[in-house]
N, C-alpha and C. Protein backbone atom coordinates (compact mmCIF):
# COMPACT_ATOMS: atom_id res chain seq x y z
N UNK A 1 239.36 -77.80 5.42
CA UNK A 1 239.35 -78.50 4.15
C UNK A 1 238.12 -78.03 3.37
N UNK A 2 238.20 -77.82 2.01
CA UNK A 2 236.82 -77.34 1.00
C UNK A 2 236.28 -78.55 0.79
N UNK A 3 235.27 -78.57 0.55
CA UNK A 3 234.20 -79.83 0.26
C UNK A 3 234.76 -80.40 -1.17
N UNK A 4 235.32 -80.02 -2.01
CA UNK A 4 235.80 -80.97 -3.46
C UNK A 4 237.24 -81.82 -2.89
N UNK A 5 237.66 -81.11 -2.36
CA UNK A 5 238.91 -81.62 -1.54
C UNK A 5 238.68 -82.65 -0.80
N UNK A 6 237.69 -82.63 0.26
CA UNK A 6 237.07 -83.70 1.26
C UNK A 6 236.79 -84.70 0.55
N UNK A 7 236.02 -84.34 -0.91
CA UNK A 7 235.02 -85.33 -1.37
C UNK A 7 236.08 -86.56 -2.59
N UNK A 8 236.99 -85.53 -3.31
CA UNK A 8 238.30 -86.42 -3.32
C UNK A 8 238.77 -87.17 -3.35
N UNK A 9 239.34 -86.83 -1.72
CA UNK A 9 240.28 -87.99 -1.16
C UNK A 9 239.10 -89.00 -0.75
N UNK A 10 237.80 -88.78 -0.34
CA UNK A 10 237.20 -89.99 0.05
C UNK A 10 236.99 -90.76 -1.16
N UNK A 11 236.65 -90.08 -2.22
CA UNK A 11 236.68 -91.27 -3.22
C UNK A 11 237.59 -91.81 -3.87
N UNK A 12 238.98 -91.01 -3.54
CA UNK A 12 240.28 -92.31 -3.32
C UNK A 12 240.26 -92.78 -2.64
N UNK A 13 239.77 -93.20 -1.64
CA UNK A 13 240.07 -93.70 -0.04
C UNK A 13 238.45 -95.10 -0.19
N UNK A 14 238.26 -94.94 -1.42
CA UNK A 14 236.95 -95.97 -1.89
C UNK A 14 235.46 -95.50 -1.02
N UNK A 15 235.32 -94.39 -0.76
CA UNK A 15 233.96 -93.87 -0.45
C UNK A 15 233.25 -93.51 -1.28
N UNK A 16 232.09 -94.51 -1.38
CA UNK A 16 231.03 -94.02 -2.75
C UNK A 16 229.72 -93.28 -2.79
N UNK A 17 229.37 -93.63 -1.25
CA UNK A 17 227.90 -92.98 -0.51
C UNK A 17 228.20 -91.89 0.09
N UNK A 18 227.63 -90.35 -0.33
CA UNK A 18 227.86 -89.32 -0.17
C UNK A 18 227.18 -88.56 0.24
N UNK A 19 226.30 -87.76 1.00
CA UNK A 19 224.87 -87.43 1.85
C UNK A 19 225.23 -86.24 2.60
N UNK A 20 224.56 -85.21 2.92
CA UNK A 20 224.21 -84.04 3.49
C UNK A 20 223.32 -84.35 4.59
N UNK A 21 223.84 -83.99 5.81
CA UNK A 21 222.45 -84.07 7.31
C UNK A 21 222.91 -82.63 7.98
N UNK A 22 221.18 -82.21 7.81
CA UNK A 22 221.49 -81.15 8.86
C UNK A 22 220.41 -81.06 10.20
N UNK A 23 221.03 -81.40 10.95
CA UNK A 23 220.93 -82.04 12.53
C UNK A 23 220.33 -80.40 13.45
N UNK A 24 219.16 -80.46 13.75
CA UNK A 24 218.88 -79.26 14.62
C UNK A 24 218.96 -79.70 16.10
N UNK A 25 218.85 -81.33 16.18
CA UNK A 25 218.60 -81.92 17.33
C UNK A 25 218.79 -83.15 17.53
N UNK A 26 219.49 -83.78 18.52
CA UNK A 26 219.43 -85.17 17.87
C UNK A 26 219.12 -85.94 19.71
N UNK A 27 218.64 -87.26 18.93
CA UNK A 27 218.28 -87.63 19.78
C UNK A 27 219.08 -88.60 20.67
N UNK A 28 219.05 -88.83 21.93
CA UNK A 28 219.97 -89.36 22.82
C UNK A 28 220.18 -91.50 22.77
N UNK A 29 221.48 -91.34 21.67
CA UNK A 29 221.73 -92.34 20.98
C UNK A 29 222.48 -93.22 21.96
N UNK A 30 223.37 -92.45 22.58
CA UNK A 30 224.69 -92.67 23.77
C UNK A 30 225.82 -93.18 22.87
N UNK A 31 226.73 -93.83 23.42
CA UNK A 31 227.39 -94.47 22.55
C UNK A 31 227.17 -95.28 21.85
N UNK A 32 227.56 -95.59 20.55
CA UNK A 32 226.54 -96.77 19.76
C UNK A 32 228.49 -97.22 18.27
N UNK A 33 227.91 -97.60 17.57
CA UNK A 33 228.78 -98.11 16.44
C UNK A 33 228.16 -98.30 15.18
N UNK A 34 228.67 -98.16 13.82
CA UNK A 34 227.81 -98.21 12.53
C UNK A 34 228.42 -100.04 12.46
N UNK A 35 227.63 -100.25 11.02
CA UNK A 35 228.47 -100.96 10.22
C UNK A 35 229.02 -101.04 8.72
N UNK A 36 229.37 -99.95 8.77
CA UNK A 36 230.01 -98.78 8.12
C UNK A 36 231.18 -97.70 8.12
N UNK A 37 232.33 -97.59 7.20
CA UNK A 37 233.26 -96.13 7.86
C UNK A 37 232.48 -95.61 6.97
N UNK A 38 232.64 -94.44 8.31
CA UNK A 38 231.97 -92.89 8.11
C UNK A 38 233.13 -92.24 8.11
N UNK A 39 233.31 -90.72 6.93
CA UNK A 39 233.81 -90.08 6.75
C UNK A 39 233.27 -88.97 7.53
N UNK A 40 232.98 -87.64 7.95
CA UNK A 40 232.19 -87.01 7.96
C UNK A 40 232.90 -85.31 7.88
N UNK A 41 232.48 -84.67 7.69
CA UNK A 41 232.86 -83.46 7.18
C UNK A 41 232.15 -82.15 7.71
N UNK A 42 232.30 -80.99 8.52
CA UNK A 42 231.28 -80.31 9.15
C UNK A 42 231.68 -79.20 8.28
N UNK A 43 230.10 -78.79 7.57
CA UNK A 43 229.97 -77.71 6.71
C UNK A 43 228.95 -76.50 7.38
N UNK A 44 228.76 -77.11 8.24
CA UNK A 44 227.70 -75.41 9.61
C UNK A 44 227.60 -75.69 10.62
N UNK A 45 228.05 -74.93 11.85
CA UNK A 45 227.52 -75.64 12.98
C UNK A 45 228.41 -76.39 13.54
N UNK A 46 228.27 -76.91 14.53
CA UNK A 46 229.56 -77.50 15.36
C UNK A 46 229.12 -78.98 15.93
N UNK A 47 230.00 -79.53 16.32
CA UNK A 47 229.34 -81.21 17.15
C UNK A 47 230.73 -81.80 17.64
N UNK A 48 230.38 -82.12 18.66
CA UNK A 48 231.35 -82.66 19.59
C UNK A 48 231.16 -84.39 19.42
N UNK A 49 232.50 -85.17 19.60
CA UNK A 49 232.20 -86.47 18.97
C UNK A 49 233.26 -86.77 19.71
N UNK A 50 232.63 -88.08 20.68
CA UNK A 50 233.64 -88.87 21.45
C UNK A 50 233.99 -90.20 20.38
N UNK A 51 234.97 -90.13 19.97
CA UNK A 51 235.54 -91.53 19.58
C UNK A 51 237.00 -92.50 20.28
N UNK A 52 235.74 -93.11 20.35
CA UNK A 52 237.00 -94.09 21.28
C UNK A 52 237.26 -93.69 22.80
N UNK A 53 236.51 -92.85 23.24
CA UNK A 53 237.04 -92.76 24.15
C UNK A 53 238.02 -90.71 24.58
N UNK A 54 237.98 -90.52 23.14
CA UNK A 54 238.92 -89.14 22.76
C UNK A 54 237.70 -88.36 22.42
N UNK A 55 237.90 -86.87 22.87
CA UNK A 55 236.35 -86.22 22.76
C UNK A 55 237.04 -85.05 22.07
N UNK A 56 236.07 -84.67 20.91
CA UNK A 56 236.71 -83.21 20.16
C UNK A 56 235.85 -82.72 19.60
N UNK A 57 235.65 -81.34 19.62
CA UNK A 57 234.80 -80.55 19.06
C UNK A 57 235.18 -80.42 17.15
N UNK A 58 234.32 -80.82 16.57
CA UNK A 58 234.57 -80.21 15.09
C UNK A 58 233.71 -78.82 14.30
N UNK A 59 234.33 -77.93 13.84
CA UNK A 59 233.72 -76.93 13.30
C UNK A 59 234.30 -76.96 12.11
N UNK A 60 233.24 -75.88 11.28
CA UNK A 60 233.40 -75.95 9.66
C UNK A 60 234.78 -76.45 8.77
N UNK A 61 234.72 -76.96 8.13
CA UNK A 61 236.28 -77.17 7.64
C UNK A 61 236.40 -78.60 8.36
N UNK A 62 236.03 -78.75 9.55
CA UNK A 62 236.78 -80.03 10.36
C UNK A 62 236.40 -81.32 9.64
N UNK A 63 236.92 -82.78 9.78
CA UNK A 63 236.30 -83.66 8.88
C UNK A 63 237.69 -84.84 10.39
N UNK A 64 236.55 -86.28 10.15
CA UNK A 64 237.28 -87.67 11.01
C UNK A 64 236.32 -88.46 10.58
N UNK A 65 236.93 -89.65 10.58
CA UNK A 65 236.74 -90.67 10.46
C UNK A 65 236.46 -91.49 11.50
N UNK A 66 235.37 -92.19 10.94
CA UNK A 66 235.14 -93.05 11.99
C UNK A 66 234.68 -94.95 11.20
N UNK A 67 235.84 -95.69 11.78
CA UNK A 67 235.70 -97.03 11.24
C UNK A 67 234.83 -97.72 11.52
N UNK A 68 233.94 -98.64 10.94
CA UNK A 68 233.03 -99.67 11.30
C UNK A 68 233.48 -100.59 12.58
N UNK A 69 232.41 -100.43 13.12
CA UNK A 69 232.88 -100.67 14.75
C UNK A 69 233.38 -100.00 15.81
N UNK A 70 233.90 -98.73 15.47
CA UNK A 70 233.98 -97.82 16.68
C UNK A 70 233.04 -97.41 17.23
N UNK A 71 233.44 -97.62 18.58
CA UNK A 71 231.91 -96.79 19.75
C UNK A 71 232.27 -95.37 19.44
N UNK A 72 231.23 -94.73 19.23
CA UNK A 72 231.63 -93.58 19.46
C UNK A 72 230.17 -92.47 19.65
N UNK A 73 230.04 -91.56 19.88
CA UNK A 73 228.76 -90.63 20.92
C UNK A 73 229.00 -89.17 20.19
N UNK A 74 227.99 -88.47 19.81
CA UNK A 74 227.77 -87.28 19.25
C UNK A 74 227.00 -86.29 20.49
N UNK A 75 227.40 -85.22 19.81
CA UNK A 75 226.98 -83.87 20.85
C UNK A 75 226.63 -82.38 20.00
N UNK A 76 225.83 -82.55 19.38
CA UNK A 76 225.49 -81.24 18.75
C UNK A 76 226.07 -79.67 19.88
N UNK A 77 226.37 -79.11 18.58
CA UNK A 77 226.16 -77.29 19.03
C UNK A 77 225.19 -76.67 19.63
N UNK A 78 225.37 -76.01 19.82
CA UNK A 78 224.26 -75.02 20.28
C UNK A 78 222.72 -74.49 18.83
N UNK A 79 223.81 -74.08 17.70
CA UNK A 79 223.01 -74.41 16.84
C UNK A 79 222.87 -75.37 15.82
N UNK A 80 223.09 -76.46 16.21
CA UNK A 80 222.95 -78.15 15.32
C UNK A 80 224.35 -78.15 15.02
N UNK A 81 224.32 -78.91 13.54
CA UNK A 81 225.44 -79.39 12.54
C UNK A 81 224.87 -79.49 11.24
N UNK A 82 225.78 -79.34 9.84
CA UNK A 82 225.34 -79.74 8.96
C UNK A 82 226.59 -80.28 8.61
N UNK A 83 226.87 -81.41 7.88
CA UNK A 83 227.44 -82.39 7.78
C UNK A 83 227.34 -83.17 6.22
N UNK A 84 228.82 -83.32 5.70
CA UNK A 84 228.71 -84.10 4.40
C UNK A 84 229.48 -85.20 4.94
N UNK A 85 228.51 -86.70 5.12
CA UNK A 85 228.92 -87.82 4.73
C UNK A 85 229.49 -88.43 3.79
N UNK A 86 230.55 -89.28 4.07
CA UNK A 86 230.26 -90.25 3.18
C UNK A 86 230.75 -91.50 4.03
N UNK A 87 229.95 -92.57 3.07
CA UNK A 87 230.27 -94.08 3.88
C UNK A 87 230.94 -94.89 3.04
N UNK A 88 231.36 -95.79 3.43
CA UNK A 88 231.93 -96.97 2.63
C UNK A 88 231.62 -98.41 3.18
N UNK A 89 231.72 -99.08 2.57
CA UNK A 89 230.96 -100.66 3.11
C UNK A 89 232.59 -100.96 4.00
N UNK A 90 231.89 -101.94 5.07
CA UNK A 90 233.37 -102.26 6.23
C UNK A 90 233.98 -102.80 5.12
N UNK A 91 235.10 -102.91 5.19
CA UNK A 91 236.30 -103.83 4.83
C UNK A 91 237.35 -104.97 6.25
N UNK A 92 236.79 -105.82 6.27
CA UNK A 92 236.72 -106.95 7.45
C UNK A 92 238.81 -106.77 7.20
């Protein structure tokens, strides 16, 4: 997916908070949960992301969601991630 495309549908999809991280290292979070959906979008670099329980590697182009309240655990590449967020406030 191209980043105007990604960025888009999230702001049909009511995502208004939009942010760039680029991750060389991260630190050992384990599984944890926002309170927040996260969109997220990988624009360099790779990261492996257990959600729910389901584990998948994402590279450039790749983009998932993750709902407020999912456990879910990150795993950087070899050389980091860079990453376009976006969040949206939960919707209960």
């Amino acid at each position: 997916m191209e980043i105007e495309a990604f960025r888009a549908d999230a702001e049909a999809a009511g995502y208004t908070d939009f942010y760039r991280r680029d991750l060389k290292t991260a630190g050992d979070e384990g599984p944890h949960t926002h309170d927040f959906d996260a969109r997220v979008m990988v624009t360099g670099g790779s990261i492996k992301l257990t959600i729910a329980g389901t584990c998948k590697t994402y590279s450039p182009g790749d983009w998932c969601e993750v709902p407020a309240g999912t456990v879910h655990a990150e795993e950087l590449g070899p050389d980091g991630v860079q990453l376009l967020v976006a969040k949206r406030a939960h919707r209960p």
